[in-house]
N, C-alpha and C. Protein backbone atom coordinates (compact mmCIF):
# COMPACT_ATOMS: atom_id res chain seq x y z
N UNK A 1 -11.38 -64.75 -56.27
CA UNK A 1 -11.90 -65.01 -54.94
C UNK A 1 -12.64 -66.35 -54.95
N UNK A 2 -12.31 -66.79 -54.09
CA UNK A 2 -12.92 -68.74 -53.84
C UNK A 2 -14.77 -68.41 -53.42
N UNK A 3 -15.43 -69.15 -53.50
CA UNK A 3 -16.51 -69.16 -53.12
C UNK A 3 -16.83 -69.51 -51.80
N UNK A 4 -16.12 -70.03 -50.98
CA UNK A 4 -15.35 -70.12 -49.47
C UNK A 4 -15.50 -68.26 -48.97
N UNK A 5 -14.44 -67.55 -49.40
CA UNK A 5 -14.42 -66.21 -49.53
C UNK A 5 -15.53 -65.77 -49.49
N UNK A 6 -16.07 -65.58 -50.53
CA UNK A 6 -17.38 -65.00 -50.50
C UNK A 6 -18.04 -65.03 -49.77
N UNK A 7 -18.73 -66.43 -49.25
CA UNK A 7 -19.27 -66.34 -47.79
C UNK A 7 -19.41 -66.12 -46.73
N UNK A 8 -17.94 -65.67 -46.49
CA UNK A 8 -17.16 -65.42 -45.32
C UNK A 8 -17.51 -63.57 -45.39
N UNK A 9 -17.28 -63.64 -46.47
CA UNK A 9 -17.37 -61.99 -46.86
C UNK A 9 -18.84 -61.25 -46.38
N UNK A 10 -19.59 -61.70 -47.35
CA UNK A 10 -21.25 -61.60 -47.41
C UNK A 10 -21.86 -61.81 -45.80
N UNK A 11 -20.96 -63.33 -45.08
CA UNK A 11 -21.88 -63.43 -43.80
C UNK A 11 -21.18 -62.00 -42.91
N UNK A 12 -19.92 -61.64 -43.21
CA UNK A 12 -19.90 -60.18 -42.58
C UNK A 12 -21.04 -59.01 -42.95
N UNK A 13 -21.26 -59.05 -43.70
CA UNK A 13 -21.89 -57.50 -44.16
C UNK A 13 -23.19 -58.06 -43.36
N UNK A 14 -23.64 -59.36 -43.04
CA UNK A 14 -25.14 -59.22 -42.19
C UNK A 14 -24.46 -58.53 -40.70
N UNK A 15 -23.09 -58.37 -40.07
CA UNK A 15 -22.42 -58.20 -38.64
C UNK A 15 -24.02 -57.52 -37.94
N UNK A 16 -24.56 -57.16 -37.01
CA UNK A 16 -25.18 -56.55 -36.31
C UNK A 16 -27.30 -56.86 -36.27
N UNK A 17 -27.46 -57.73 -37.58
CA UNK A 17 -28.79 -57.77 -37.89
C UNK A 17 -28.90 -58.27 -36.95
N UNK A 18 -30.43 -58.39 -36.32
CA UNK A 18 -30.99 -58.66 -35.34
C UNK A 18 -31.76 -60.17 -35.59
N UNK A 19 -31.54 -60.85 -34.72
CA UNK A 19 -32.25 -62.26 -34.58
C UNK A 19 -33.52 -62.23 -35.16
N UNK A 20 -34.20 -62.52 -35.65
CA UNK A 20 -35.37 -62.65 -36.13
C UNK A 20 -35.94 -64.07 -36.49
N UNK A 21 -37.10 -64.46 -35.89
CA UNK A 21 -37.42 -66.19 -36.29
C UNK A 21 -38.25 -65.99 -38.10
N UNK A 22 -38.31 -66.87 -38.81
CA UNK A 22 -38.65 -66.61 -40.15
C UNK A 22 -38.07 -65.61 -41.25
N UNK A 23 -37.46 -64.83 -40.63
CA UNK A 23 -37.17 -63.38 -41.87
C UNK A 23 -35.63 -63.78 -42.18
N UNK A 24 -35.54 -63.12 -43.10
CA UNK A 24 -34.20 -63.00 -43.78
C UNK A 24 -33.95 -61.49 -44.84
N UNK A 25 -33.93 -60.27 -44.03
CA UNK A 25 -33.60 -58.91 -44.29
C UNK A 25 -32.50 -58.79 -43.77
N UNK A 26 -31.65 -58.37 -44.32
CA UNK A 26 -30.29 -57.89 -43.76
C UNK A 26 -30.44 -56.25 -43.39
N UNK A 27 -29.71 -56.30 -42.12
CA UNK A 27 -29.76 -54.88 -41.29
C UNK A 27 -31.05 -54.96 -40.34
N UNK A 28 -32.03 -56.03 -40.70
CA UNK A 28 -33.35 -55.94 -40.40
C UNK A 28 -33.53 -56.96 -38.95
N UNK A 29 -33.70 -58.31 -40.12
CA UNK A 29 -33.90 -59.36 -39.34
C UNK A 29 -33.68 -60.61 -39.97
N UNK A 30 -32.93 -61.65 -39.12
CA UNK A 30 -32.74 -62.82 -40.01
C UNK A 30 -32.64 -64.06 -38.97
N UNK A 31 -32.98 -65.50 -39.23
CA UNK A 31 -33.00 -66.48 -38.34
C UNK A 31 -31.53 -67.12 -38.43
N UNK A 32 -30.98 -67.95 -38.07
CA UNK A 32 -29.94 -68.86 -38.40
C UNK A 32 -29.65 -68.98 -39.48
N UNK A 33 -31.26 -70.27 -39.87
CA UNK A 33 -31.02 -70.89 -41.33
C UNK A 33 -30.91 -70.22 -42.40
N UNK A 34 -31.42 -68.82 -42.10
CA UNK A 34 -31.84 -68.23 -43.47
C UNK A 34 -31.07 -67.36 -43.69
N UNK A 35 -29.76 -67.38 -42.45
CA UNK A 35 -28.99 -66.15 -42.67
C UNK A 35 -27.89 -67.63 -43.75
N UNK A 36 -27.66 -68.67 -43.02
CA UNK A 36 -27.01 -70.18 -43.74
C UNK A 36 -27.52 -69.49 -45.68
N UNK A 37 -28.35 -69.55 -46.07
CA UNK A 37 -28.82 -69.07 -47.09
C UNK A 37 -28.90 -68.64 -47.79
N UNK A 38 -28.52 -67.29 -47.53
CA UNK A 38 -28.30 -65.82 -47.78
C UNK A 38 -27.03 -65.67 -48.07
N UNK A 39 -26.28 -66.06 -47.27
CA UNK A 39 -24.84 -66.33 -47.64
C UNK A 39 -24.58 -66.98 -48.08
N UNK A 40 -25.00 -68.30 -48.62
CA UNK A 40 -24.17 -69.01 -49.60
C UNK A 40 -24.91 -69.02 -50.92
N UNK A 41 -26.10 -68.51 -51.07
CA UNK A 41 -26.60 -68.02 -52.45
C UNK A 41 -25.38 -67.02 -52.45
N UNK A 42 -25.16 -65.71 -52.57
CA UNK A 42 -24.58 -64.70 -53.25
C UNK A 42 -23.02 -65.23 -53.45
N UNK A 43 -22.71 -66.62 -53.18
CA UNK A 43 -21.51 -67.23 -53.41
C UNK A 43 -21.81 -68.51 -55.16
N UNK A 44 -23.16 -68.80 -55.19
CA UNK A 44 -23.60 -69.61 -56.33
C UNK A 44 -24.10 -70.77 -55.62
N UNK A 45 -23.92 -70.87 -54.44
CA UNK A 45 -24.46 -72.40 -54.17
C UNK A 45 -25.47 -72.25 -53.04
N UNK A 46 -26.57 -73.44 -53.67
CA UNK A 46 -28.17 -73.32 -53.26
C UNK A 46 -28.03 -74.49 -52.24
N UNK A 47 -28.48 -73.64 -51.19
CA UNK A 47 -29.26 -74.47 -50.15
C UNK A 47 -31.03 -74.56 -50.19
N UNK A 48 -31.03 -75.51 -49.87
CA UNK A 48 -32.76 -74.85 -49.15
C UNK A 48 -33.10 -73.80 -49.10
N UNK A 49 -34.54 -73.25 -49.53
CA UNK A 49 -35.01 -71.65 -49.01
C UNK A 49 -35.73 -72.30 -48.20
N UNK A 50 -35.62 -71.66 -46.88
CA UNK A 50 -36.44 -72.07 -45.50
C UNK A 50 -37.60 -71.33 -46.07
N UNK A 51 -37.64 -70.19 -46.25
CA UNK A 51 -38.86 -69.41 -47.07
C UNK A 51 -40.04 -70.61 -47.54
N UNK A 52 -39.24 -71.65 -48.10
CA UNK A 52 -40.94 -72.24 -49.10
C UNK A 52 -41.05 -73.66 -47.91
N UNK A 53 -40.68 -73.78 -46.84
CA UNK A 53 -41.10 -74.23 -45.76
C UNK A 53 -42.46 -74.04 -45.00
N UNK A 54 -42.34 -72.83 -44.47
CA UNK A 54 -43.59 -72.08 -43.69
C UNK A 54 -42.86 -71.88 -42.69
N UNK A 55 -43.83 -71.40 -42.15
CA UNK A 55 -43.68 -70.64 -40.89
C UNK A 55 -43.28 -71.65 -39.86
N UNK A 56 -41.78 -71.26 -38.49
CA UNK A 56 -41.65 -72.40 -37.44
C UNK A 56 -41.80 -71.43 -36.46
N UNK A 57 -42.51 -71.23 -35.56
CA UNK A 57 -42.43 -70.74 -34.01
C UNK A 57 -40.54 -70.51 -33.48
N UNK A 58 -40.44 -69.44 -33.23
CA UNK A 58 -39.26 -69.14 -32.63
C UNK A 58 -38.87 -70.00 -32.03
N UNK A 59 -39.10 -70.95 -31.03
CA UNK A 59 -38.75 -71.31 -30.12
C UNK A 59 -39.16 -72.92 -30.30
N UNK A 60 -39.12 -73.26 -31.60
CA UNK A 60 -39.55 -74.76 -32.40
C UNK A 60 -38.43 -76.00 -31.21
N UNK A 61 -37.24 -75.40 -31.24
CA UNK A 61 -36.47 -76.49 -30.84
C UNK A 61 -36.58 -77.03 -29.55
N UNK A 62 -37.39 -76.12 -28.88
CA UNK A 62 -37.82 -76.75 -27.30
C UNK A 62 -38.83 -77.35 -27.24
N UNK A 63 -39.45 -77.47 -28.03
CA UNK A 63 -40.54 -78.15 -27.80
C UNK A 63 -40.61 -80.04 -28.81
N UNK A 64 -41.48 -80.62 -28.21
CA UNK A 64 -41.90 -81.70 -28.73
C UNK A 64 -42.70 -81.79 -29.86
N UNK A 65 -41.48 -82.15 -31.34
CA UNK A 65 -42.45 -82.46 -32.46
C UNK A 65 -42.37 -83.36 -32.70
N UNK A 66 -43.06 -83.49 -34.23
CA UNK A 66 -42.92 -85.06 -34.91
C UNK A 66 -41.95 -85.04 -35.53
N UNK A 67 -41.31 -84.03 -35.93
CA UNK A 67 -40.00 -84.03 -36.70
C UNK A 67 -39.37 -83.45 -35.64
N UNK A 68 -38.26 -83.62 -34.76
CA UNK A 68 -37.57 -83.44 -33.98
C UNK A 68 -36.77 -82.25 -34.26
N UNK A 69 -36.06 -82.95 -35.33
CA UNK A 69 -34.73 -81.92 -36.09
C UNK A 69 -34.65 -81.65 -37.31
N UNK A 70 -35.74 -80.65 -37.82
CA UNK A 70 -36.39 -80.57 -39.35
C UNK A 70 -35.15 -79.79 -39.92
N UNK A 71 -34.84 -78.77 -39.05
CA UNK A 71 -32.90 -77.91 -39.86
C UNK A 71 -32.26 -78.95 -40.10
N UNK A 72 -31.61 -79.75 -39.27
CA UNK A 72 -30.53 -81.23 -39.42
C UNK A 72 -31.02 -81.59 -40.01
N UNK A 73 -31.96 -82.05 -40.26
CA UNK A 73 -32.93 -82.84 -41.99
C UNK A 73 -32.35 -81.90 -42.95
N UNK A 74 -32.72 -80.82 -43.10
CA UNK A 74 -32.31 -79.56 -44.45
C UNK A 74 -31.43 -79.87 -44.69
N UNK A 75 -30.07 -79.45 -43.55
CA UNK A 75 -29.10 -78.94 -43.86
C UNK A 75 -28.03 -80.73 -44.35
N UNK A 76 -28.40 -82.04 -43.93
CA UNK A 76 -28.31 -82.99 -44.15
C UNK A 76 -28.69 -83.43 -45.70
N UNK A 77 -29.36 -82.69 -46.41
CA UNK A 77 -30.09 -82.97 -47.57
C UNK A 77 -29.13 -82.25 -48.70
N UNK A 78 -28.55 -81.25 -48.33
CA UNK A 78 -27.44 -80.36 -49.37
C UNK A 78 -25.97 -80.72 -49.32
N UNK A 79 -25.63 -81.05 -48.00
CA UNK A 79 -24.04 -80.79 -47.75
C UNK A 79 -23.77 -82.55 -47.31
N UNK A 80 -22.22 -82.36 -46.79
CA UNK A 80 -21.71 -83.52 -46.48
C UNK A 80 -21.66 -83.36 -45.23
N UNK A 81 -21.69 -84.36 -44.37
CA UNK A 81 -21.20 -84.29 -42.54
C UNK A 81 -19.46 -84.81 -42.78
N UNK A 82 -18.97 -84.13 -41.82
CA UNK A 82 -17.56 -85.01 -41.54
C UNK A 82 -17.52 -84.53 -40.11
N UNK A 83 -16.30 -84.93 -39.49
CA UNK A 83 -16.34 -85.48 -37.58
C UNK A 83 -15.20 -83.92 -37.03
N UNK A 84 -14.78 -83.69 -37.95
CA UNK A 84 -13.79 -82.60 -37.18
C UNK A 84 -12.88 -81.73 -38.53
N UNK A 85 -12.15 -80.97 -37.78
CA UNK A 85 -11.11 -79.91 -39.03
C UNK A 85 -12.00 -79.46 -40.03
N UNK A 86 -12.55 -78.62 -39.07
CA UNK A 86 -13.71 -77.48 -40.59
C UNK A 86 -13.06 -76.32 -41.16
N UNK A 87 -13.25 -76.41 -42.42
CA UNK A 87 -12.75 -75.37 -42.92
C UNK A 87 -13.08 -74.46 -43.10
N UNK A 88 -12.82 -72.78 -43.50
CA UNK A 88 -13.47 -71.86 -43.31
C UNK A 88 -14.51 -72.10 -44.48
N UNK A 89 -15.93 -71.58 -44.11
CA UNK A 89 -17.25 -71.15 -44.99
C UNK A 89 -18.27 -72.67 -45.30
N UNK A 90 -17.55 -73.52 -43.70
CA UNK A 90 -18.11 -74.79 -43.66
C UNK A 90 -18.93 -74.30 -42.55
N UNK A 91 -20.49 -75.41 -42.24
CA UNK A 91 -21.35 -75.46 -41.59
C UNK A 91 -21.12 -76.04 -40.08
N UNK A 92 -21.47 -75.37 -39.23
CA UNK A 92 -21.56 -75.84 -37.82
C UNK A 92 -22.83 -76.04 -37.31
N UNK A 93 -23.74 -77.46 -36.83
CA UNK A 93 -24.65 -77.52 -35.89
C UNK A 93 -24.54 -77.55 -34.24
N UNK A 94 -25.46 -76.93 -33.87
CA UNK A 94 -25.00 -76.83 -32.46
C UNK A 94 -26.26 -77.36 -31.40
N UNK A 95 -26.31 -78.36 -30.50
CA UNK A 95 -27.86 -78.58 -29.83
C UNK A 95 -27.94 -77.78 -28.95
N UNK A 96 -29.21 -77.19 -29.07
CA UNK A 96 -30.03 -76.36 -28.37
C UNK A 96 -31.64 -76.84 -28.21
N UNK A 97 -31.28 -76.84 -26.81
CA UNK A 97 -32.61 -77.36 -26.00
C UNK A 97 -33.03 -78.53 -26.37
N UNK A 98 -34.35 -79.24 -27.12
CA UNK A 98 -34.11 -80.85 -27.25
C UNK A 98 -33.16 -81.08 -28.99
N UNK A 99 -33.05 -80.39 -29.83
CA UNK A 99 -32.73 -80.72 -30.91
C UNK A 99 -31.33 -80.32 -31.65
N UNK A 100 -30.56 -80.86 -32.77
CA UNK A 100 -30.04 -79.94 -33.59
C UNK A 100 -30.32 -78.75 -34.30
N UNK A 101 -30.29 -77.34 -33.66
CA UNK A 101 -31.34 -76.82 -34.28
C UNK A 101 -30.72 -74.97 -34.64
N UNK A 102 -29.21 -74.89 -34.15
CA UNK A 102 -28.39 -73.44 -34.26
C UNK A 102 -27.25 -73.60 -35.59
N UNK A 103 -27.57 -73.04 -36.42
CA UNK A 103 -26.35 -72.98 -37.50
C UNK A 103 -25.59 -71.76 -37.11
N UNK A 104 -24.38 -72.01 -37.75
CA UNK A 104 -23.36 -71.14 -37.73
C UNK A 104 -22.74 -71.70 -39.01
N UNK A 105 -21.80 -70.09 -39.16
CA UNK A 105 -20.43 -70.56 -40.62
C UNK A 105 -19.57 -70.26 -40.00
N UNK A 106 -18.53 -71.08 -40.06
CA UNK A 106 -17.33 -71.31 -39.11
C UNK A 106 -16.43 -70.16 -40.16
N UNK A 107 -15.55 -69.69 -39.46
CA UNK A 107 -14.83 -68.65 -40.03
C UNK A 107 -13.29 -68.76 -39.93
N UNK A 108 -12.31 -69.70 -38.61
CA UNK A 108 -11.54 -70.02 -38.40
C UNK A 108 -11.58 -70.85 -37.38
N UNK A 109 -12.02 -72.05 -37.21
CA UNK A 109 -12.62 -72.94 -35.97
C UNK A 109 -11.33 -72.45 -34.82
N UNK A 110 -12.24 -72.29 -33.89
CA UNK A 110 -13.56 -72.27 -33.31
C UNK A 110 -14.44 -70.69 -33.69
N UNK A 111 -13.98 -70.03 -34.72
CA UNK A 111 -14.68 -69.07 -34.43
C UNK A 111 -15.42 -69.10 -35.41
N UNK A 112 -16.80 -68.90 -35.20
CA UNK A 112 -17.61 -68.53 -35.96
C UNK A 112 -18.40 -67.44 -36.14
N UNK A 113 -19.09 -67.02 -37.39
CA UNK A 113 -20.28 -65.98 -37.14
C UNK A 113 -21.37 -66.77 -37.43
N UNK A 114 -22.71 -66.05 -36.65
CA UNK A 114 -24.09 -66.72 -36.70
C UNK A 114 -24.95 -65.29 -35.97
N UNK A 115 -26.34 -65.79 -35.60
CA UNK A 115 -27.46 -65.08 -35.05
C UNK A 115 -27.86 -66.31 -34.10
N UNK A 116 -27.57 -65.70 -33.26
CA UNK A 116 -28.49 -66.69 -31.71
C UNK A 116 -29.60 -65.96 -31.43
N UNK A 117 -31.24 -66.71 -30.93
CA UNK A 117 -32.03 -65.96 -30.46
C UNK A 117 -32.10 -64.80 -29.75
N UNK A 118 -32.83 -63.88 -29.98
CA UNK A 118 -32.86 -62.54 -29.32
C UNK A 118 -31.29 -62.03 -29.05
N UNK A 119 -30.79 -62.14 -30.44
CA UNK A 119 -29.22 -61.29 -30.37
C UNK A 119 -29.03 -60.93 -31.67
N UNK A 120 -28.10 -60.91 -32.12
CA UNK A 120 -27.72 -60.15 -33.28
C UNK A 120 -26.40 -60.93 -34.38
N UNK A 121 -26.54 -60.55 -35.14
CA UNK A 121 -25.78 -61.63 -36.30
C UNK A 121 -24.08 -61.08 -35.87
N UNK A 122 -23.44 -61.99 -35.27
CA UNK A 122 -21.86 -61.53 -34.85
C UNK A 122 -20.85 -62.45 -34.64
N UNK A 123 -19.80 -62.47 -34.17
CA UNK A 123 -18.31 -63.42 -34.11
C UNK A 123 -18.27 -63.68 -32.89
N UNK A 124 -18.09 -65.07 -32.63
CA UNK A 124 -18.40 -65.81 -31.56
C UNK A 124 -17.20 -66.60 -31.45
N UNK A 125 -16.92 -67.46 -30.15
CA UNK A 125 -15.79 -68.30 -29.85
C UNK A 125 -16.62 -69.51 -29.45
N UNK A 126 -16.88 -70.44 -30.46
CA UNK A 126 -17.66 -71.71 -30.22
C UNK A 126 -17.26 -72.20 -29.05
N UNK A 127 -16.08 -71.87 -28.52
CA UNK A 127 -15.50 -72.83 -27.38
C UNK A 127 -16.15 -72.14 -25.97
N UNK A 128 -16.58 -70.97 -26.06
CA UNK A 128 -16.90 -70.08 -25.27
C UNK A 128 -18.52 -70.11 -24.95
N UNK A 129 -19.18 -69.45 -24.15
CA UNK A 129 -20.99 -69.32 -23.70
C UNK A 129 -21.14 -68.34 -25.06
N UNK A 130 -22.17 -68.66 -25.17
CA UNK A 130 -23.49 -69.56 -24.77
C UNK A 130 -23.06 -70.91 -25.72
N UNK A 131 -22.38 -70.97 -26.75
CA UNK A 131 -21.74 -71.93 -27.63
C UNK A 131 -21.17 -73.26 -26.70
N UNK A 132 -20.35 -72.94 -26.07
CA UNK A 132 -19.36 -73.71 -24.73
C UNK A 132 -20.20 -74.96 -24.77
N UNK A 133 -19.28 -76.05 -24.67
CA UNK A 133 -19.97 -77.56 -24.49
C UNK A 133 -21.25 -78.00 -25.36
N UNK A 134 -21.92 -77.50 -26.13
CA UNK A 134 -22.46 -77.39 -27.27
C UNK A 134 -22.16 -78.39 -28.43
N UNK A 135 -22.15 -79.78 -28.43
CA UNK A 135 -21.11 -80.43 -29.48
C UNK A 135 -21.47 -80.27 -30.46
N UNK A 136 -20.36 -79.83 -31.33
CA UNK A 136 -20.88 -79.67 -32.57
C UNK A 136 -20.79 -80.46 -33.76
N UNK A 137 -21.45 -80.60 -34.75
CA UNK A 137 -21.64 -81.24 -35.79
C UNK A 137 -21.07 -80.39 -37.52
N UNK A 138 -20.30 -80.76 -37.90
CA UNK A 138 -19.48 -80.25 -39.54
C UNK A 138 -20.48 -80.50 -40.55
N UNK A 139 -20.35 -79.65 -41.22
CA UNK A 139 -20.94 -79.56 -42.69
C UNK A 139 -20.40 -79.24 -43.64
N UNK A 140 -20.64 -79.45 -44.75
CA UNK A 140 -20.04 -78.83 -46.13
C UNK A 140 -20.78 -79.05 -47.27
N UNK A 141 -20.79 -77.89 -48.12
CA UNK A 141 -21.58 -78.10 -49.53
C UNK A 141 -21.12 -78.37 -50.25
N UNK A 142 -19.26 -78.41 -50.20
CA UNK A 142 -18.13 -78.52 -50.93
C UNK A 142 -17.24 -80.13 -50.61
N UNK A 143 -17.03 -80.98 -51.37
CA UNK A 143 -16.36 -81.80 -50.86
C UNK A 143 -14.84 -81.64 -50.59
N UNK A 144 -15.08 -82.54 -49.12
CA UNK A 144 -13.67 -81.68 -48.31
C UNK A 144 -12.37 -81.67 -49.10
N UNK A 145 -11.86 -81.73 -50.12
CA UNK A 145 -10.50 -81.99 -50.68
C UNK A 145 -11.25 -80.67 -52.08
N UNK A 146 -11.78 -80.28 -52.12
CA UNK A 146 -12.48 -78.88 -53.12
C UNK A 146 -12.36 -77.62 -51.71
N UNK A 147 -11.45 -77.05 -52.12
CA UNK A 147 -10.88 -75.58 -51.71
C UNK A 147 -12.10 -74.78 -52.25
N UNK A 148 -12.50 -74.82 -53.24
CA UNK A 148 -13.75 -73.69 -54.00
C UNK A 148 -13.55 -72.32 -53.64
């Protein structure tokens, strides 16, 4: 099994957890980033623990900081950006409200799974609401020509 796989696998078994800002319990509660995390540790590859961050207010991305887009910083610090053709168990950013600030793991573009505020960790049609017109931004921890 590819390490691609795995992630794909693992971000299923969170299907139904509930949005949660800061936590990362499966069945429980989990944010975006930390669900990003969670799933690609139990595959071998380390992202950021938002954990040794601190604490961000639920609702960080609407408002006016000094760091605008502290996730797009993170998730910019591990992986590669490229412009289009994501492959499965690659990273999707999505803007919400002033910032880059919604991850998702793309699963078969456009579809992805993720946790949107006050919802639940599930399979989504990026092309579709609340996602819809949303431009999105590619990621990868893997360089794109590494299948993994």
């Amino acid at each position: 099994m590819t390490k691609r796989q795995i992630v794909l696998e693992e971000a299923q078994t969170w299907m139904g957890t509930l949005w949660m800002a800061n936590a990362c319990i499966k069945g429980v509660g989990v944010d975006c980033g930390r669900f990003l995390y969670a799933c690609f540790k139990v595959a071998g590859v380390e992202l950021p623990d938002l954990n040794t961050i601190g604490h961000w207010p639920g609702d960080w991305a609407l408002h006016r900081m000094a760091d605008a887009e502290p996730l797009l910083k993170i998730i910019q610090t591990c992986t590669i950006e490229f412009a289009a053709d994501p492959l499965p168990a690659d990273v999707v950013m999505f803007k919400m409200g002033r910032a880059y600030s919604h991850t998702a793991i793309v699963m078969e573009w456009p579809s992805v799974i993720h946790v949107l505020g006050n919802g639940r960790v599930e399979i989504a049609d990026a092309h579709k609401a609340p996602l819809e017109g949303r431009q999105p931004r590619f990621f990868s921890p893997w360089k794109k020509d590494e299948l993994q």
